[in-house]
Protein backbone atom coordinates (compact mmCIF):
# COMPACT_ATOMS: atom_id res chain seq x y z
CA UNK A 1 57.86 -16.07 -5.15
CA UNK A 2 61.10 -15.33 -2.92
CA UNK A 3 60.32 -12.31 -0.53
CA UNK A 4 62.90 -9.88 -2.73
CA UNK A 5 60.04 -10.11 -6.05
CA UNK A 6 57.51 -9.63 -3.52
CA UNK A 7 58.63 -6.59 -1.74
CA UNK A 8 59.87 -5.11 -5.15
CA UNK A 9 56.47 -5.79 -6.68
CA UNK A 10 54.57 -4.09 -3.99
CA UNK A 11 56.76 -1.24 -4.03
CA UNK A 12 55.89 -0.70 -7.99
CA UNK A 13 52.48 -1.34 -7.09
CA UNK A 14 52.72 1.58 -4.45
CA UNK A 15 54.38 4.07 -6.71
CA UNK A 16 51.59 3.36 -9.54
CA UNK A 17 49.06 4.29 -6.91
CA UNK A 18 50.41 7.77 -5.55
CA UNK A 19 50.12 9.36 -8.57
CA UNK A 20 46.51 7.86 -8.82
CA UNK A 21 43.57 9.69 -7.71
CA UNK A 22 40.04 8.48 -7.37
CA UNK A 23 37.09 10.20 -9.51
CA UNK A 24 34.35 11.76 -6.73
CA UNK A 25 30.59 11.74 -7.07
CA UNK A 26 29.49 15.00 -7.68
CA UNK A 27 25.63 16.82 -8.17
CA UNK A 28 24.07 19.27 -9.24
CA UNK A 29 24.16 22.65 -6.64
CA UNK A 30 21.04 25.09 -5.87
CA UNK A 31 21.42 27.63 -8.47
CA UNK A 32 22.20 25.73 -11.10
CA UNK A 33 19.59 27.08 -14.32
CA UNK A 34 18.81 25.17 -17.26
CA UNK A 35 16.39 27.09 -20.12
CA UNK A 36 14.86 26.41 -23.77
CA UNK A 37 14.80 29.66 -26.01
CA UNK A 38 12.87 29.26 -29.13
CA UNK A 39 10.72 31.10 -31.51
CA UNK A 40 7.07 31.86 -32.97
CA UNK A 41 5.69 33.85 -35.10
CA UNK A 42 4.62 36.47 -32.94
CA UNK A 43 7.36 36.46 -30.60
CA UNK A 44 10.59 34.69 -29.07
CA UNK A 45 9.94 32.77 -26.02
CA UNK A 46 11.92 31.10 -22.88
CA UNK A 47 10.79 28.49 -20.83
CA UNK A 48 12.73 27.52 -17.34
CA UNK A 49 13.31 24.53 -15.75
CA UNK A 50 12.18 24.55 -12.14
CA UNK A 51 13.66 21.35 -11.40
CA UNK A 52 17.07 20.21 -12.34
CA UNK A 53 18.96 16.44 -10.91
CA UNK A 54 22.10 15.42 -12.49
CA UNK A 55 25.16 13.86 -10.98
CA UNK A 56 28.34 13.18 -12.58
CA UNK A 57 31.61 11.55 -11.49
CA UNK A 58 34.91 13.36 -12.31
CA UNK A 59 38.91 13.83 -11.10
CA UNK A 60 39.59 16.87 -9.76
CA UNK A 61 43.12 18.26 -10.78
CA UNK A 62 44.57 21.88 -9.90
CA UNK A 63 42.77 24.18 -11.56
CA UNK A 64 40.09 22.08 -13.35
CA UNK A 65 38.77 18.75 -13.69
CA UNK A 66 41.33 15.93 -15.44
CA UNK A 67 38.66 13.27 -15.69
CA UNK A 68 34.76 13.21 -16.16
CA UNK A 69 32.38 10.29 -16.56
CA UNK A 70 28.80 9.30 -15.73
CA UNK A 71 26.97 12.23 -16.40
CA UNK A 72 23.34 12.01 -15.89
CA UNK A 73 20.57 15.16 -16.33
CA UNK A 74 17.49 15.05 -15.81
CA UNK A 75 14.56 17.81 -15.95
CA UNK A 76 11.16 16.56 -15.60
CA UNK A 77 8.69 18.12 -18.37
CA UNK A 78 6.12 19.40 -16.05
CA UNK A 79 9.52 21.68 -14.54
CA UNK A 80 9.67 23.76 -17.29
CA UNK A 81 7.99 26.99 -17.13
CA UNK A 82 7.09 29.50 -19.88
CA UNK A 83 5.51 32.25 -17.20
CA UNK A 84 2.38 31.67 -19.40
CA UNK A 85 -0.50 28.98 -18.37
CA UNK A 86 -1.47 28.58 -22.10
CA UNK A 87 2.03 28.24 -23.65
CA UNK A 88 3.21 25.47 -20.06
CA UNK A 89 -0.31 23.76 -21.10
CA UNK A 90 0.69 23.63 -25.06
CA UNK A 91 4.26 22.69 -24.46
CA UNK A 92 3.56 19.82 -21.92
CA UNK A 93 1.01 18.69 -24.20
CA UNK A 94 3.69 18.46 -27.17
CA UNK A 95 6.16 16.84 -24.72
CA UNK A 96 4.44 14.69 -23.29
CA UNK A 97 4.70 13.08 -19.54
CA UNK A 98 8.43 11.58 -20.47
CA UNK A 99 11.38 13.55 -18.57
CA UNK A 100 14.06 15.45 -20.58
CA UNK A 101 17.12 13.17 -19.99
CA UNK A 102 20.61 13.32 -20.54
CA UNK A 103 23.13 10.21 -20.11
CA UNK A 104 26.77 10.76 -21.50
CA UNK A 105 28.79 8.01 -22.94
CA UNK A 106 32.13 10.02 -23.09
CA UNK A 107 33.66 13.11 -22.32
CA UNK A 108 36.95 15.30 -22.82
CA UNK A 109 38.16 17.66 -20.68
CA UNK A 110 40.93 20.13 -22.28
CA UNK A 111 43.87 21.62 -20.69
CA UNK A 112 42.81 24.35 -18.11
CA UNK A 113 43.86 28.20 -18.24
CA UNK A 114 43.07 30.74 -15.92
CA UNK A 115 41.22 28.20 -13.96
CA UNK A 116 39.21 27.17 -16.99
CA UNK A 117 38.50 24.73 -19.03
CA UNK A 118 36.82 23.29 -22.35
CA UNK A 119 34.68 20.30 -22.17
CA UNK A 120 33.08 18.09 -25.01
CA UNK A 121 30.66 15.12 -23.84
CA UNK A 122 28.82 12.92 -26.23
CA UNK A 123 25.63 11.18 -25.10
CA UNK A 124 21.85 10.24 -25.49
CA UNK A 125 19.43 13.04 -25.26
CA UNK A 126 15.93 11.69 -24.80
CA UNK A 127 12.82 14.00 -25.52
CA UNK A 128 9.71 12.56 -25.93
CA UNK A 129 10.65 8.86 -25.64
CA UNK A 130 12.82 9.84 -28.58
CA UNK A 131 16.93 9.06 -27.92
CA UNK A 132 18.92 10.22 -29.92
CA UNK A 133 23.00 10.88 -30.15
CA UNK A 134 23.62 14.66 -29.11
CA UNK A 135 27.53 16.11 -28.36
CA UNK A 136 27.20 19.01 -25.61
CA UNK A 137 30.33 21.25 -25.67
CA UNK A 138 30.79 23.34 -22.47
CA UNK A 139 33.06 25.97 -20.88
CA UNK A 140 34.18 24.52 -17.33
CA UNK A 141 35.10 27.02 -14.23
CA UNK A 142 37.28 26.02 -11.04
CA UNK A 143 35.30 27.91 -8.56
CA UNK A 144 37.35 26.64 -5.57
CA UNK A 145 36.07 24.36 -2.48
CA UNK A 146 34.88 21.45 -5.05
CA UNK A 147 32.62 23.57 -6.74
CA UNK A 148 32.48 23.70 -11.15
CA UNK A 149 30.52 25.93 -13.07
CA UNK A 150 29.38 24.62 -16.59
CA UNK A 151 28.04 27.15 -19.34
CA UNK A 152 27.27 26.11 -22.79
CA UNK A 153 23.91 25.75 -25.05
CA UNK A 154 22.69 23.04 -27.28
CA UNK A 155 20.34 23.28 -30.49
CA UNK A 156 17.88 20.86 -30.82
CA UNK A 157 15.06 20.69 -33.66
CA UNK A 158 12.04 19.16 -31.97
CA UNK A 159 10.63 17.50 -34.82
CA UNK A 160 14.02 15.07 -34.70
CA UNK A 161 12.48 13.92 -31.36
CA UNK A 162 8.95 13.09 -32.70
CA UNK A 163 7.41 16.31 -31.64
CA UNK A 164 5.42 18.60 -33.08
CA UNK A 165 6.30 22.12 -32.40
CA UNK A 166 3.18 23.57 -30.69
CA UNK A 167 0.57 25.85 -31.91
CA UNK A 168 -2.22 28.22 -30.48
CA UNK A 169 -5.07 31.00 -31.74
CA UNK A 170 -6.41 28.32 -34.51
CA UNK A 171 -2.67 27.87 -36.22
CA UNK A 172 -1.72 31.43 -36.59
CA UNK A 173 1.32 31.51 -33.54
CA UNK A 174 3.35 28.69 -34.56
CA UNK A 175 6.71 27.89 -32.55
CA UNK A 176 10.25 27.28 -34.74
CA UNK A 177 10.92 23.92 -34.88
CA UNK A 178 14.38 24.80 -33.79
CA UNK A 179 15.05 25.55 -30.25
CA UNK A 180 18.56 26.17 -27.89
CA UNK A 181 18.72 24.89 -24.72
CA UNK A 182 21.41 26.61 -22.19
CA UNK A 183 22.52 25.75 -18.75
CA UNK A 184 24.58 27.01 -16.26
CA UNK A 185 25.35 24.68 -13.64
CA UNK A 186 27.17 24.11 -10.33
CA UNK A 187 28.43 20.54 -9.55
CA UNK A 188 29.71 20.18 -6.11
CA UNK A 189 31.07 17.64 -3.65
């Protein structure tokens, strides 16, 4: 290879790479809230996660995000808190000891406006030792300094995940097997 190719083939090479940019590891930020709302048949219930971890990898582009990959969540069942002993004690019993876990296989990120921006991400939920395909859609927010907010909410019917929606006072409260879980989250740098 005469040294004309080579410098011409570096230069190409060089040009390729300034429009590049590098995805950044990002993680969850204090703050961040992930619930469960569900029902019974005495009344509708929430239960909070006290715990959160989740990382994710991502571009960041003016006014959004252009890239997003590697999206992890996880929420350990003994985190989520009902404010009632006998409802945390029935509800980690149904779980079980296995964390809540999240894993995404792919993700879109849509055109931002007004410094927002839609996001769909397919991946495995697990619940329960249970995996199973879930699609999370999300509204994105640019909140400046390398910090995204994420809003959204997911149904999820328990018995899909092999459990058995809980019970108390000898069968007569019995929870929906249908449940939403919401977050809003803060990734940052």
């Amino acid at each position: 290879m005469n040294l004309r190719v080579l410098s011409l083939a570096l230069l190409v090479a060089a040009a390729g790479l300034a429009g590049w940019t590098a995805m950044e590891r990002f993680t969850f930020a204090g703050g961040s809230r992930v619930w469960v709302e569900g029902t019974s048949t005495v009344h509708d219930w929430t239960c909070s996660a006290t715990q959160i971890s989740g990382s994710l990898d991502a571009t960041p582009a003016q006014a959004g995000l252009s890239g997003l990959s590697g999206l992890t969540v996880t929420v350990p069942v003994n985190a989520l808190d009902c404010d009632n002993g006998t409802m945390n004690g029935k509800m980690r019993e149904a779980l079980g000891t296995s964390a809540i876990r999240f894993t995404a296989s792919s993700a879109r990120v849509g055109a931002a406006s007004g410094g927002r921006f839609p996001v769909e991400v397919d991946g495995q939920l697990t619940i329960h030792g249970t995996t199973r395909a879930q699609r999370i859609q999300a509204q994105g927010q640019d909140l400046g300094n390398g910090r995204y907010r994420f809003t959204g909410s997911v149904p999820v019917t328990m018995s899909q995940f092999g459990v058995t929606p809980p019970t108390a006072m000898l069968g007569t409260l019995r929870t929906g097997d249908r449940v939403t879980v919401r977050f809003d989250v803060t990734i940052a740098r």
